[in-house]
N, C-alpha and C. Protein backbone atom coordinates (compact mmCIF):
# COMPACT_ATOMS: atom_id res chain seq x y z
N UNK A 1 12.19 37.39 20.08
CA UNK A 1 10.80 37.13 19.74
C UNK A 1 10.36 38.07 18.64
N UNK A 2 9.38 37.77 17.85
CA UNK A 2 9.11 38.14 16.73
C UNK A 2 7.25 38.18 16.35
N UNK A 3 6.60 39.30 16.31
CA UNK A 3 5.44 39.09 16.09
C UNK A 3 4.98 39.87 14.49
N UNK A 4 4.43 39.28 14.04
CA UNK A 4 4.14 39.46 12.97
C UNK A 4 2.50 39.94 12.37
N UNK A 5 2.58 41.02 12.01
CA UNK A 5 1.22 42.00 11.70
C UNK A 5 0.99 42.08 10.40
N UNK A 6 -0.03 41.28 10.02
CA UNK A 6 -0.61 41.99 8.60
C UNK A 6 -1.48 42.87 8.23
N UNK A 7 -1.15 43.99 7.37
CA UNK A 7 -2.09 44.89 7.81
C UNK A 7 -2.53 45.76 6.38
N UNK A 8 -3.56 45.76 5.73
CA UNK A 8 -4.89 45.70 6.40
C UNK A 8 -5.50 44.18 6.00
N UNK A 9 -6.35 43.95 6.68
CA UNK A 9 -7.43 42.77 6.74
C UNK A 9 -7.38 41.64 5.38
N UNK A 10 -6.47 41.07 5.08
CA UNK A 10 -6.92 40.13 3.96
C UNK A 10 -6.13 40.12 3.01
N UNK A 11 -4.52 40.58 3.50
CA UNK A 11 -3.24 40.90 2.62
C UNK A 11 -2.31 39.19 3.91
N UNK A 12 -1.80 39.10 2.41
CA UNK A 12 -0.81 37.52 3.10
C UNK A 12 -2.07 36.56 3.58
N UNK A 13 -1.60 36.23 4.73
CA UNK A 13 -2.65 35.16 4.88
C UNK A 13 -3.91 35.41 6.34
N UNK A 14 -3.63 36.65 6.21
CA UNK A 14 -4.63 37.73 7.74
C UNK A 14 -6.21 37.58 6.61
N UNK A 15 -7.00 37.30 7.67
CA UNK A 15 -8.50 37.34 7.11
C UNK A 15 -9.47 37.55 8.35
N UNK A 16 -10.57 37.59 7.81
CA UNK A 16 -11.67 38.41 9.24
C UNK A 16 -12.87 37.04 9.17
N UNK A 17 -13.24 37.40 9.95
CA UNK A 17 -14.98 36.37 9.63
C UNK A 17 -16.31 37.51 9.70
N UNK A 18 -15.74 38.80 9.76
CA UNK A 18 -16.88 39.78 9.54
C UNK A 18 -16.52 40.57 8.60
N UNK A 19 -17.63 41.13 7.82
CA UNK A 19 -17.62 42.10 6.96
C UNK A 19 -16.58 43.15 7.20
N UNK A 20 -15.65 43.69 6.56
CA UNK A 20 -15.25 44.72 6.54
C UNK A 20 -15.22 45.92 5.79
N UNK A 21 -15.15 47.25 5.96
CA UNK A 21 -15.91 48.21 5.32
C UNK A 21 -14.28 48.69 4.79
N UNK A 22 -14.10 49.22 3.84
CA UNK A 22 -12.61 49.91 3.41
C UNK A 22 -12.99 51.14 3.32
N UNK A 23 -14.30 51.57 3.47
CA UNK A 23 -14.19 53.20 3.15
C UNK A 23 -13.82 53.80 4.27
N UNK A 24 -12.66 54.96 3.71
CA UNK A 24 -12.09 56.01 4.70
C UNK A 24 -11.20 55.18 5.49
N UNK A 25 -10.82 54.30 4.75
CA UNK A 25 -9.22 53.20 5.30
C UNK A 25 -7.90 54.36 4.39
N UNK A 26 -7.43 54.52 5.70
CA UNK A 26 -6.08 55.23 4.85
C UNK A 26 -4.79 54.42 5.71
N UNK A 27 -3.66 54.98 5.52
CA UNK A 27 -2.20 54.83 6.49
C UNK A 27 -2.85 55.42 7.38
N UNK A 28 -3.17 56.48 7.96
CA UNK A 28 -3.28 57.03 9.36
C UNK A 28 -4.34 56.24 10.03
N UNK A 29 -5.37 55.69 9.17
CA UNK A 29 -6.28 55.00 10.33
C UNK A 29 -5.59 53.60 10.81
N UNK A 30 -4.62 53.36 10.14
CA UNK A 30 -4.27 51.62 9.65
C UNK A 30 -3.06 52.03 11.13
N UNK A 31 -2.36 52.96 11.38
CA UNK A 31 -1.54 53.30 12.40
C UNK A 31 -2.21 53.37 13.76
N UNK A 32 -3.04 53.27 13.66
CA UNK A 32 -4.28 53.80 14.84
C UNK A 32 -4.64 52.52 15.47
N UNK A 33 -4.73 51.83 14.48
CA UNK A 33 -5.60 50.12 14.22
C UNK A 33 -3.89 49.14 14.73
N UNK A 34 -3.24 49.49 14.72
CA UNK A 34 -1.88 48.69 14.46
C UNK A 34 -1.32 49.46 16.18
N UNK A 35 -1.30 50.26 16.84
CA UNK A 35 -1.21 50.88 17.72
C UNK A 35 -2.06 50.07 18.90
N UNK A 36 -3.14 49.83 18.19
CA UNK A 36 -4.26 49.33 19.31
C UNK A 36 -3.82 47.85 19.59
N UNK A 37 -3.36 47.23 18.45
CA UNK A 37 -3.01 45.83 18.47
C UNK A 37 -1.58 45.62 19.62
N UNK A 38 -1.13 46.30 19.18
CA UNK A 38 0.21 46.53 20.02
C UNK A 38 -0.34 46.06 21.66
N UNK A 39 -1.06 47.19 21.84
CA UNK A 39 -1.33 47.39 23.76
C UNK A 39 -2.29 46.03 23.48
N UNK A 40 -3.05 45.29 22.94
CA UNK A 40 -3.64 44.41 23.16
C UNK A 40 -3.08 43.49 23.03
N UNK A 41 -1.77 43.19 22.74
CA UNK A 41 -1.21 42.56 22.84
C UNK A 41 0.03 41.77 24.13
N UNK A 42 -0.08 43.51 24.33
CA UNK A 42 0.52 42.61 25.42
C UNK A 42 -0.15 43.13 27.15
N UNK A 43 -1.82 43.35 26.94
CA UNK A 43 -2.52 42.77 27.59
C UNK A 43 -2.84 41.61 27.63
N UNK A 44 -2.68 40.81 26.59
CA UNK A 44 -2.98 39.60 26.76
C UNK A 44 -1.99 38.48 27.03
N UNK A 45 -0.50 39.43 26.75
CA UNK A 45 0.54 38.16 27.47
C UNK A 45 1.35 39.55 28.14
N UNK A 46 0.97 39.97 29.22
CA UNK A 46 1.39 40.93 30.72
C UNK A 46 3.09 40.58 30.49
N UNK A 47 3.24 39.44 30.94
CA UNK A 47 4.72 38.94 31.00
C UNK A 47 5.80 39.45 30.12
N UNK A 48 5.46 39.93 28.67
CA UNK A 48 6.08 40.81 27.79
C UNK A 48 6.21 41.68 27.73
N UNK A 49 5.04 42.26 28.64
CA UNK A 49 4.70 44.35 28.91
C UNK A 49 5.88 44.99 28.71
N UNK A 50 7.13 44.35 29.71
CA UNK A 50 8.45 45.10 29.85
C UNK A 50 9.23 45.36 29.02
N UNK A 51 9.20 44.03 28.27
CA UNK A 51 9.98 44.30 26.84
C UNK A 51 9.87 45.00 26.10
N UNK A 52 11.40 45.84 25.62
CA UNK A 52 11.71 46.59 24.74
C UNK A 52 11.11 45.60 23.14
N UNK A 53 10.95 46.93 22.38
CA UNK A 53 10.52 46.84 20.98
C UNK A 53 10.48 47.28 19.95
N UNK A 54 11.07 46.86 18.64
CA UNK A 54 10.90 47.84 17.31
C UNK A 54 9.99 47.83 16.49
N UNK A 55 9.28 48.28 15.86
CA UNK A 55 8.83 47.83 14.61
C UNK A 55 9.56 48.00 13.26
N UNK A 56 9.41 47.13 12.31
CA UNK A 56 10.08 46.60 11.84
C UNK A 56 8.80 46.47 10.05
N UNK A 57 9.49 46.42 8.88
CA UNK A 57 9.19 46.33 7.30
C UNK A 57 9.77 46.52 6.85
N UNK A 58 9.08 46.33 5.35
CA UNK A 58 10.05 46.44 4.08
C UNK A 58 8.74 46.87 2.95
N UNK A 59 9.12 46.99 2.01
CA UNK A 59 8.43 47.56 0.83
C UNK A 59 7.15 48.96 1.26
N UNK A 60 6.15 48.60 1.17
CA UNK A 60 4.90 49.77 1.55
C UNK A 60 5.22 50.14 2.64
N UNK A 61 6.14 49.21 4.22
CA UNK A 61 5.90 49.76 5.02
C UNK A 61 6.71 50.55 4.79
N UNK A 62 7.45 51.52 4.36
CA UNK A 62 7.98 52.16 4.22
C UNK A 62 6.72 53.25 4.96
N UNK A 63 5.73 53.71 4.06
CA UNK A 63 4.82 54.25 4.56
C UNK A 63 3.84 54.12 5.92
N UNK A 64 3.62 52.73 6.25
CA UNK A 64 3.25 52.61 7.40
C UNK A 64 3.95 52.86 9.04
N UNK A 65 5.41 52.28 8.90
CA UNK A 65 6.16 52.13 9.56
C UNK A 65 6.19 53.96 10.49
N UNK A 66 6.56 54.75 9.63
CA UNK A 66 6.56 55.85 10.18
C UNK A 66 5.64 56.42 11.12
N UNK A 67 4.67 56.14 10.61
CA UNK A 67 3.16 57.02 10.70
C UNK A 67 2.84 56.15 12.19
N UNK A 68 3.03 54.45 11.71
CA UNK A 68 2.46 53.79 13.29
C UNK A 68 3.73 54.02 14.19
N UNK A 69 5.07 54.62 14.25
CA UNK A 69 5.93 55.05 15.34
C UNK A 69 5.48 56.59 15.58
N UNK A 70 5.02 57.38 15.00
CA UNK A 70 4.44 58.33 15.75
C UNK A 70 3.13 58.00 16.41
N UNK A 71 2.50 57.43 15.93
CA UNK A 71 1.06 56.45 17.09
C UNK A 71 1.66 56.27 17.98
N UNK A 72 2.64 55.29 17.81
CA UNK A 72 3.55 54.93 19.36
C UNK A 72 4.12 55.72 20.37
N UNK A 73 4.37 56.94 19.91
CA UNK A 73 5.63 58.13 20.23
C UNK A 73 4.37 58.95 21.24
N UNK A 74 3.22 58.88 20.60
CA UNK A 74 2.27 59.88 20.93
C UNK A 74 1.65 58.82 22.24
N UNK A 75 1.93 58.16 22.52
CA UNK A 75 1.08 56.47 23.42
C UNK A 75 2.46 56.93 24.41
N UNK A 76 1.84 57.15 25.95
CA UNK A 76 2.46 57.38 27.21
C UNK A 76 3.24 56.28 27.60
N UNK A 77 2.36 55.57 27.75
CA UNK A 77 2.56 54.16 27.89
C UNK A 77 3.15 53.06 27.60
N UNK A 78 3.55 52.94 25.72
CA UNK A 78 3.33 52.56 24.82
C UNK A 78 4.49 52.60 24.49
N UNK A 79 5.05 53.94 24.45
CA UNK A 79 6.89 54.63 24.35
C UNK A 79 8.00 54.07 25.21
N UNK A 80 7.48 54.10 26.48
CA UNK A 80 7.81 53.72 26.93
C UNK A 80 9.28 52.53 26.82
N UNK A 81 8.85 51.62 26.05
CA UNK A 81 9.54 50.45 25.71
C UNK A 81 9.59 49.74 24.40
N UNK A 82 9.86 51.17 23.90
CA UNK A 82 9.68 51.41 22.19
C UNK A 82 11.40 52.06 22.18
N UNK A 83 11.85 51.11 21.24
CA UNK A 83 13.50 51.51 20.77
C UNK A 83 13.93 51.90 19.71
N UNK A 84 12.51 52.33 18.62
CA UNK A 84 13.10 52.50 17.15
C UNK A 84 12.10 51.36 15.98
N UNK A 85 12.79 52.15 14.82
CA UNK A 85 12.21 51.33 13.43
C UNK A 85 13.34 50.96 12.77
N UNK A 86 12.91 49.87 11.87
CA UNK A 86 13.55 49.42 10.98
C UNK A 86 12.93 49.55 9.52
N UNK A 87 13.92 50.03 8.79
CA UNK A 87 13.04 49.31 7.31
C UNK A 87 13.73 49.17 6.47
N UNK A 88 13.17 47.99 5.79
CA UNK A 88 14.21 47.71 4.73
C UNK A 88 13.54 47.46 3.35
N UNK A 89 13.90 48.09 2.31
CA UNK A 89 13.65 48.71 0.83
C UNK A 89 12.54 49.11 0.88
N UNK A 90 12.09 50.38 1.31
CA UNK A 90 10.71 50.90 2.05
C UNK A 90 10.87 51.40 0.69
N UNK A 91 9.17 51.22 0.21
CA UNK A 91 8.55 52.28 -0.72
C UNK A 91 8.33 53.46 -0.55
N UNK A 92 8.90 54.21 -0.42
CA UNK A 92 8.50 55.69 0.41
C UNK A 92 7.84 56.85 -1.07
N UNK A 93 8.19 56.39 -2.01
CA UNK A 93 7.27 57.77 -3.42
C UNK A 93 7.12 56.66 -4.51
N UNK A 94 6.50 57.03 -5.46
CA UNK A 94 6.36 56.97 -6.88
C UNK A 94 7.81 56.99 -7.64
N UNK A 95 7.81 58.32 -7.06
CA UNK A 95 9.40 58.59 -7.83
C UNK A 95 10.31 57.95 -7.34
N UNK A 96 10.90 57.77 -6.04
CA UNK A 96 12.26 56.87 -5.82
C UNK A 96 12.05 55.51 -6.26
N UNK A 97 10.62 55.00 -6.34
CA UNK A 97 10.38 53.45 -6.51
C UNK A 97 10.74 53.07 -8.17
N UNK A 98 10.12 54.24 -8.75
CA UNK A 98 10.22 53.96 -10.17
C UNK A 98 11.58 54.27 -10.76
N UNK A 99 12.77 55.21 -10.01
CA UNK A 99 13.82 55.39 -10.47
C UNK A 99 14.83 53.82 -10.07
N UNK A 100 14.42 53.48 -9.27
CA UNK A 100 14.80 52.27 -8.59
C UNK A 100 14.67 50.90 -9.07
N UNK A 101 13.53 51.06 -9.77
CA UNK A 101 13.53 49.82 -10.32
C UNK A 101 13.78 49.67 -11.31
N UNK A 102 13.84 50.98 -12.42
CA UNK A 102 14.64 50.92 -13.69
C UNK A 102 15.99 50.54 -13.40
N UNK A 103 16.64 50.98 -12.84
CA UNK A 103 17.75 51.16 -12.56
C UNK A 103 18.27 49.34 -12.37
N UNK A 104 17.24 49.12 -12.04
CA UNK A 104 17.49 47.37 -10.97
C UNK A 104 16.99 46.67 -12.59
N UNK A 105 15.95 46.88 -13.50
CA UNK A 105 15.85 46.08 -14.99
C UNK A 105 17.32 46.39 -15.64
N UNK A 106 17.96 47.79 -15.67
CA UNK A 106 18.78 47.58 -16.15
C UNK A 106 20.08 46.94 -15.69
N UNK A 107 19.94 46.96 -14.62
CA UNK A 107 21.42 46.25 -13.94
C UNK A 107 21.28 45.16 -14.20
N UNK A 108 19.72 44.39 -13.99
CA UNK A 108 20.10 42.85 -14.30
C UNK A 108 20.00 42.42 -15.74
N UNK A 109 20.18 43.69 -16.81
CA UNK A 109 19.77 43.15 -18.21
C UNK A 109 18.99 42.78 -18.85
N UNK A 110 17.33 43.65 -18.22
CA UNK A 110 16.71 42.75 -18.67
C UNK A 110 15.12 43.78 -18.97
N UNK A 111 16.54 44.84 -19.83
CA UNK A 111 15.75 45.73 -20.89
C UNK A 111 17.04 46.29 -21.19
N UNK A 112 15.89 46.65 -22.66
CA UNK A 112 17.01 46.55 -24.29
C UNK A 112 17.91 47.80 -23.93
N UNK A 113 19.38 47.77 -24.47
CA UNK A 113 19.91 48.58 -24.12
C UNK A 113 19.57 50.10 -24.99
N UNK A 114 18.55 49.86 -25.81
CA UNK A 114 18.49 51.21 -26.52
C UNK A 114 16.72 51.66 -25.72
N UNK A 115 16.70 51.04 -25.11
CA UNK A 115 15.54 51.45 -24.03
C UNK A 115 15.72 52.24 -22.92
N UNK A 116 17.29 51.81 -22.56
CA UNK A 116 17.62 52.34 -20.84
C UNK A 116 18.62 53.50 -21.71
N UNK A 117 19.11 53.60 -23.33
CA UNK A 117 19.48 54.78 -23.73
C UNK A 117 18.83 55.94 -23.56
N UNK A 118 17.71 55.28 -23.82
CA UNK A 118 16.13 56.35 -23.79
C UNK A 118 16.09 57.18 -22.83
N UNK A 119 15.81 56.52 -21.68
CA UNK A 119 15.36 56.52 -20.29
C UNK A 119 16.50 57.54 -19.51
N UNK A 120 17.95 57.18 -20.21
CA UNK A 120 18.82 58.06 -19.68
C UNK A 120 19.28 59.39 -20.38
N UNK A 121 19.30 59.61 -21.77
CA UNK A 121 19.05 60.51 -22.44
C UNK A 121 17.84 61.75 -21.96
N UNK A 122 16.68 61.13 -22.20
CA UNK A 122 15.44 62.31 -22.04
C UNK A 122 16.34 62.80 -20.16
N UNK A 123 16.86 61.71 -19.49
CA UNK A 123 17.36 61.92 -17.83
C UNK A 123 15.86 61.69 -17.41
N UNK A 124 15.21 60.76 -17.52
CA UNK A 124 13.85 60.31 -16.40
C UNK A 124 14.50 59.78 -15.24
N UNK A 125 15.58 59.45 -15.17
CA UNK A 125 16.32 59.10 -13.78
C UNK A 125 16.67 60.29 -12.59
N UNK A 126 16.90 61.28 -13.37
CA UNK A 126 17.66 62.52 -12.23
C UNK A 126 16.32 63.24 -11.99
N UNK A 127 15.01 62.85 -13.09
CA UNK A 127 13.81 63.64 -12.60
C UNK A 127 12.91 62.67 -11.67
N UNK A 128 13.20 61.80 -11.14
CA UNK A 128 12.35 61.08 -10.39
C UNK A 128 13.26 61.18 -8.78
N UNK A 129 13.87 62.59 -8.60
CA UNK A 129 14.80 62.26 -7.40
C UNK A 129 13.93 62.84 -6.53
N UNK A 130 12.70 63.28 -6.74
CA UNK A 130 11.63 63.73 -5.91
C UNK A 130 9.88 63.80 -6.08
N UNK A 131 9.67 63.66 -5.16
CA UNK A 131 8.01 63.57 -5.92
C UNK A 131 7.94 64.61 -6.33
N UNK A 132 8.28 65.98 -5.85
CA UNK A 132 7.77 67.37 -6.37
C UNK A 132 8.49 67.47 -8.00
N UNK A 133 9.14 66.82 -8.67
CA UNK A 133 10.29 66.81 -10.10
C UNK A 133 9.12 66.20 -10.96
N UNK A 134 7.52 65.05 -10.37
CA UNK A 134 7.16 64.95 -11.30
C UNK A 134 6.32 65.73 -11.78
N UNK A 135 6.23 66.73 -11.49
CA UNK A 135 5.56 67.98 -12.14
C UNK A 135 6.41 67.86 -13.56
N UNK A 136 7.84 67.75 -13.77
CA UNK A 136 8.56 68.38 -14.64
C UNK A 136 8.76 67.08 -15.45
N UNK A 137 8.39 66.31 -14.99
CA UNK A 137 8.49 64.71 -16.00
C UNK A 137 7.72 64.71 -16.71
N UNK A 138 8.39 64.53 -18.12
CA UNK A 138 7.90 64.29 -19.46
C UNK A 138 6.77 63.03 -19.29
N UNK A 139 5.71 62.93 -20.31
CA UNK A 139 5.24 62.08 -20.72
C UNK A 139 5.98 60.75 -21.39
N UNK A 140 7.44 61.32 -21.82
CA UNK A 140 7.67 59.92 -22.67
C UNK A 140 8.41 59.32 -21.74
N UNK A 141 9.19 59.60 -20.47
CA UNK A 141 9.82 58.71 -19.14
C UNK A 141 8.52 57.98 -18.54
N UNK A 142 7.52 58.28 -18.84
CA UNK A 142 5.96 57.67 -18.06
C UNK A 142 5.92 56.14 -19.16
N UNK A 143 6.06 57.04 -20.07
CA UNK A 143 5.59 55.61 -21.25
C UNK A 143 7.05 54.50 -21.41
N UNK A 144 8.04 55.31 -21.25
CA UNK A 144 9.48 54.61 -20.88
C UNK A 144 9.54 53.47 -19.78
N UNK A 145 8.97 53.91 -18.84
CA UNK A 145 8.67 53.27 -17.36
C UNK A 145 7.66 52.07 -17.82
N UNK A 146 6.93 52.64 -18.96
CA UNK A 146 5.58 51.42 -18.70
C UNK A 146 6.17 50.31 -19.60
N UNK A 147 7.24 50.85 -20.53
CA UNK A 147 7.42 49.69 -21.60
C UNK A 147 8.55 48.97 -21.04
N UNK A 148 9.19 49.43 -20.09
CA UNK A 148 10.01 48.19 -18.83
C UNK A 148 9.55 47.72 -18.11
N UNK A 149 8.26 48.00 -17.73
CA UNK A 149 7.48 47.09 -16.88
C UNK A 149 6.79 45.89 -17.72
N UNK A 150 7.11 46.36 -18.80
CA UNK A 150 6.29 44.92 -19.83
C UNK A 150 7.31 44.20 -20.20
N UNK A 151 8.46 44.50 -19.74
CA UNK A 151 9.16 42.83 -19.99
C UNK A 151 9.55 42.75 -18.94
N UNK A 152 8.72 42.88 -18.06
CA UNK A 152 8.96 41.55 -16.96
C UNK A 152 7.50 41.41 -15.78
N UNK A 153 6.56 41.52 -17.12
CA UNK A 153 5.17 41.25 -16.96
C UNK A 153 4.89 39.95 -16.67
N UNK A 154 5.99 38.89 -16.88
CA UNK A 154 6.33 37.53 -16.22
C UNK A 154 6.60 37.04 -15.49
N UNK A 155 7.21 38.22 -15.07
CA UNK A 155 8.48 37.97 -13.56
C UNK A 155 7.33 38.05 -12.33
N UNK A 156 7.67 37.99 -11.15
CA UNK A 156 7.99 38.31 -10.14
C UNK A 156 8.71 39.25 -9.84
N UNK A 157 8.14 40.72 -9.72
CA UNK A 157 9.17 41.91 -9.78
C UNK A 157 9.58 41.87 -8.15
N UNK A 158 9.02 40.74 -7.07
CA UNK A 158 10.44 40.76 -5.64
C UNK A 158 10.72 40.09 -5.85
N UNK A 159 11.09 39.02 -7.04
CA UNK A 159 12.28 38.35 -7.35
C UNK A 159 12.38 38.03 -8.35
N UNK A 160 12.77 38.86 -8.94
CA UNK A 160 13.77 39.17 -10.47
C UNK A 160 14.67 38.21 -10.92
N UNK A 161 15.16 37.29 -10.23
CA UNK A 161 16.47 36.81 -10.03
C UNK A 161 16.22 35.61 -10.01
N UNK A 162 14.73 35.20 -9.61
CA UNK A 162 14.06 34.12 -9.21
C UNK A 162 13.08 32.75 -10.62
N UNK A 163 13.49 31.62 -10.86
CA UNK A 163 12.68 30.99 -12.02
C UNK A 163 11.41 31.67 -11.64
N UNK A 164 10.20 31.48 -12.69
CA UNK A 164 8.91 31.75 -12.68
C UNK A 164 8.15 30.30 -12.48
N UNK A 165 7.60 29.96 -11.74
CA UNK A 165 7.13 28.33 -11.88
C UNK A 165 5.48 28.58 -12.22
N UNK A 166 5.10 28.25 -13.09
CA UNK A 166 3.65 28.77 -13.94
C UNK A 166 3.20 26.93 -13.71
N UNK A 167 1.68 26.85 -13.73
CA UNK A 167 1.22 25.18 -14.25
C UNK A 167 1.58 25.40 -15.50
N UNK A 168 1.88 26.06 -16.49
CA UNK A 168 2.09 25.61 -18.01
C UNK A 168 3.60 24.85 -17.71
N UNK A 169 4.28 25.62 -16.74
CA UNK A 169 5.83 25.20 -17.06
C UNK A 169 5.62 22.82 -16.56
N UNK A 170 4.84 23.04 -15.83
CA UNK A 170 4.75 21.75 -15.83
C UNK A 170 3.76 20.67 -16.74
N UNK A 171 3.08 21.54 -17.42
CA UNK A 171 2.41 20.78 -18.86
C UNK A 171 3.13 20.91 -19.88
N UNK A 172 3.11 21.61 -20.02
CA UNK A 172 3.92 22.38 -21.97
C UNK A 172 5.07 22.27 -22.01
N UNK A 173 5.58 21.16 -22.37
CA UNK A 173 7.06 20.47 -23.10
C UNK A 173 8.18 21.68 -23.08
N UNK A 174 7.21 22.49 -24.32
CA UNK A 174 7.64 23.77 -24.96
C UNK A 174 7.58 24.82 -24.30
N UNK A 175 7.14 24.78 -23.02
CA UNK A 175 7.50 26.08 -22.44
C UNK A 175 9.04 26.39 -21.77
N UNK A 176 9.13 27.71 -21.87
CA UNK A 176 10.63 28.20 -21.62
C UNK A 176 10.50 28.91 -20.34
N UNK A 177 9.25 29.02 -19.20
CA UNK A 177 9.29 29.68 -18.23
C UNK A 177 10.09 29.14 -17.18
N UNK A 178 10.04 27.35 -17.30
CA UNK A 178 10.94 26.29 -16.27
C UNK A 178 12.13 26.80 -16.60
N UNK A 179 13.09 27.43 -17.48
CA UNK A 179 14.50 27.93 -16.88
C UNK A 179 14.86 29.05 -17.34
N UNK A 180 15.33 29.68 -15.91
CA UNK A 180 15.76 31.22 -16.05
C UNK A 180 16.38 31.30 -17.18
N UNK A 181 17.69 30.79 -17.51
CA UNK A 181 17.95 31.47 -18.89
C UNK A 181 17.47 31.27 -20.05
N UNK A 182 16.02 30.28 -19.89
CA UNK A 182 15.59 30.96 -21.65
C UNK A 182 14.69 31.55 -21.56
N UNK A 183 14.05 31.68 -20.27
CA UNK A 183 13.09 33.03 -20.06
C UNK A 183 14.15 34.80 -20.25
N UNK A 184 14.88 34.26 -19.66
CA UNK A 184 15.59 35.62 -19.96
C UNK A 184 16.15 36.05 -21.39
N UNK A 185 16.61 34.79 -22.06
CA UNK A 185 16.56 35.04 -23.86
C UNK A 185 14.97 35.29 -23.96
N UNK A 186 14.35 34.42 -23.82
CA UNK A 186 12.77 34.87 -24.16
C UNK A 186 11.96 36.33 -24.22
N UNK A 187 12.20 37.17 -23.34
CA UNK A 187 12.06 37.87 -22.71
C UNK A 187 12.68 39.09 -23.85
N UNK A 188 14.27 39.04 -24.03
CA UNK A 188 14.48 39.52 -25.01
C UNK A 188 14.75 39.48 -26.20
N UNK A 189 14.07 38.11 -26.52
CA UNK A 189 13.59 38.52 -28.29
C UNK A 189 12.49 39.08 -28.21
N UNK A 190 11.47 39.48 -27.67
CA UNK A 190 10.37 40.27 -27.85
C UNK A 190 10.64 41.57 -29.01
C-alpha cells in the first residue's frame, strides 16, 4: 500500500477550500503538519495502525524527508512502526544540485563543449562539493551555471531526455520542438 502526501498546500494536484497563510511556513513546520497527517491517518483507518512504514521522496524531499523522520522518531507512538526512509535524487544543497546538473547537461551534450571547458578549468565542479566551498566560488562558475541553464530553458530539466510538447509544436509547421533531435540541433546552434 502506498499513500501519497503533497506537501505544502497547492503543489501537484493537493488544494484547500480555505485561505491559507504561508507566513512562517518553513521544512520544520511542514514536518510537524506531515507528522500530524500520519496519526490521522490511521485514526481514521485503525485497521492499518499495525502496519509497518517508510517514508519515502525524491527531489526537495530530500529536505523534508529527514526532518519529518525525526518528527516521527520523536512520536512514542508513531515509531513505533516506522522502518526507515527512502530517497531518491534528494536535493539536499545548492551546491551538490548545481554540480549535478552540470555534470548531467554535459553528459547528455547539451552544452557547448568550450562551456563545460570553462566550468572545468576555473574547477566550479570540485568547489560545489559543499555548501561551506561557496564562500570560495568565483562569480564566473555562478554566471557559468546560469548560461547552462539557458540552453535548456526549453526543456523540462526532470526530463532532459524527454520531447518538449508545446501548443506551437501542434500549430507551427515550422516548429522544431515536436522532435528531440532538432530541438537538440536547435538548441545548439544558439
Amino acid at each position: 500500500n502506498i499513500v501519497f502526501l503533497e506537501q505544502p498546500v497547492g503543489v501537484g494536484f493537493s488544494y484547500s477550500t480555505e485561505t491559507i497563510s504561508r507566513t512562517g511556513y518553513n521544512d520544520f513546520e511542514a514536518s510537524k503538519d506531515n507528522l500530524l497527517a500520519i496519526k490521522a491517518f490511521f485514526r481514521k483507518y485503525p485497521e492499518r495502525a499495525l502496519n509497518t512504514f517508510y517514508l519515502a521522496s525524491e527531489s526537495y524531499g530530500g529536505h523534508y524527508i529527514p526532518q519529518w523522520t525525526l518528527q516521527v522518531l520523536g512520536d512514542k507512538e508513531t515509531r513505533k512502526h516506522f522502518k526507515g526512509y527512502l530517497l531518491g535524487n534528494p536535493y539536499t544543497s545548492y551546491a551538490s544540485g548545481s554540480t549535478a546538473m552540470a555534470n548531467t547537461l554535459w553528459g547528455l551534450q547539451l552544452v557547448p563543449k568550450p562551456l563545460w571547458d570553462a566550468f572545468t578549468e576555473l574547477e566550479c565542479d570540485s568547489l560545489f562539493t559543499s555548501v561551506y566551498d561557496l564562500a570560495r566560488h568565483t562569480p564566473e562558475c555562478f554566471d557559468i551555471l546560469d548560461v547552462m541553464e539557458s540552453y535548456i530553458d526549453t526543456l523540462n530539466p526532470y526530463a532532459l531526455e524527454f520531447p518538449v510538447c508545446t501548443i506551437s509544436s501542434f500549430t507551427d509547421e515550422t516548429n522544431t520542438t515536436a522532435s528531440p533531435h532538432l530541438q537538440f540541433n536547435s538548441i545548439h546552434s544558439r
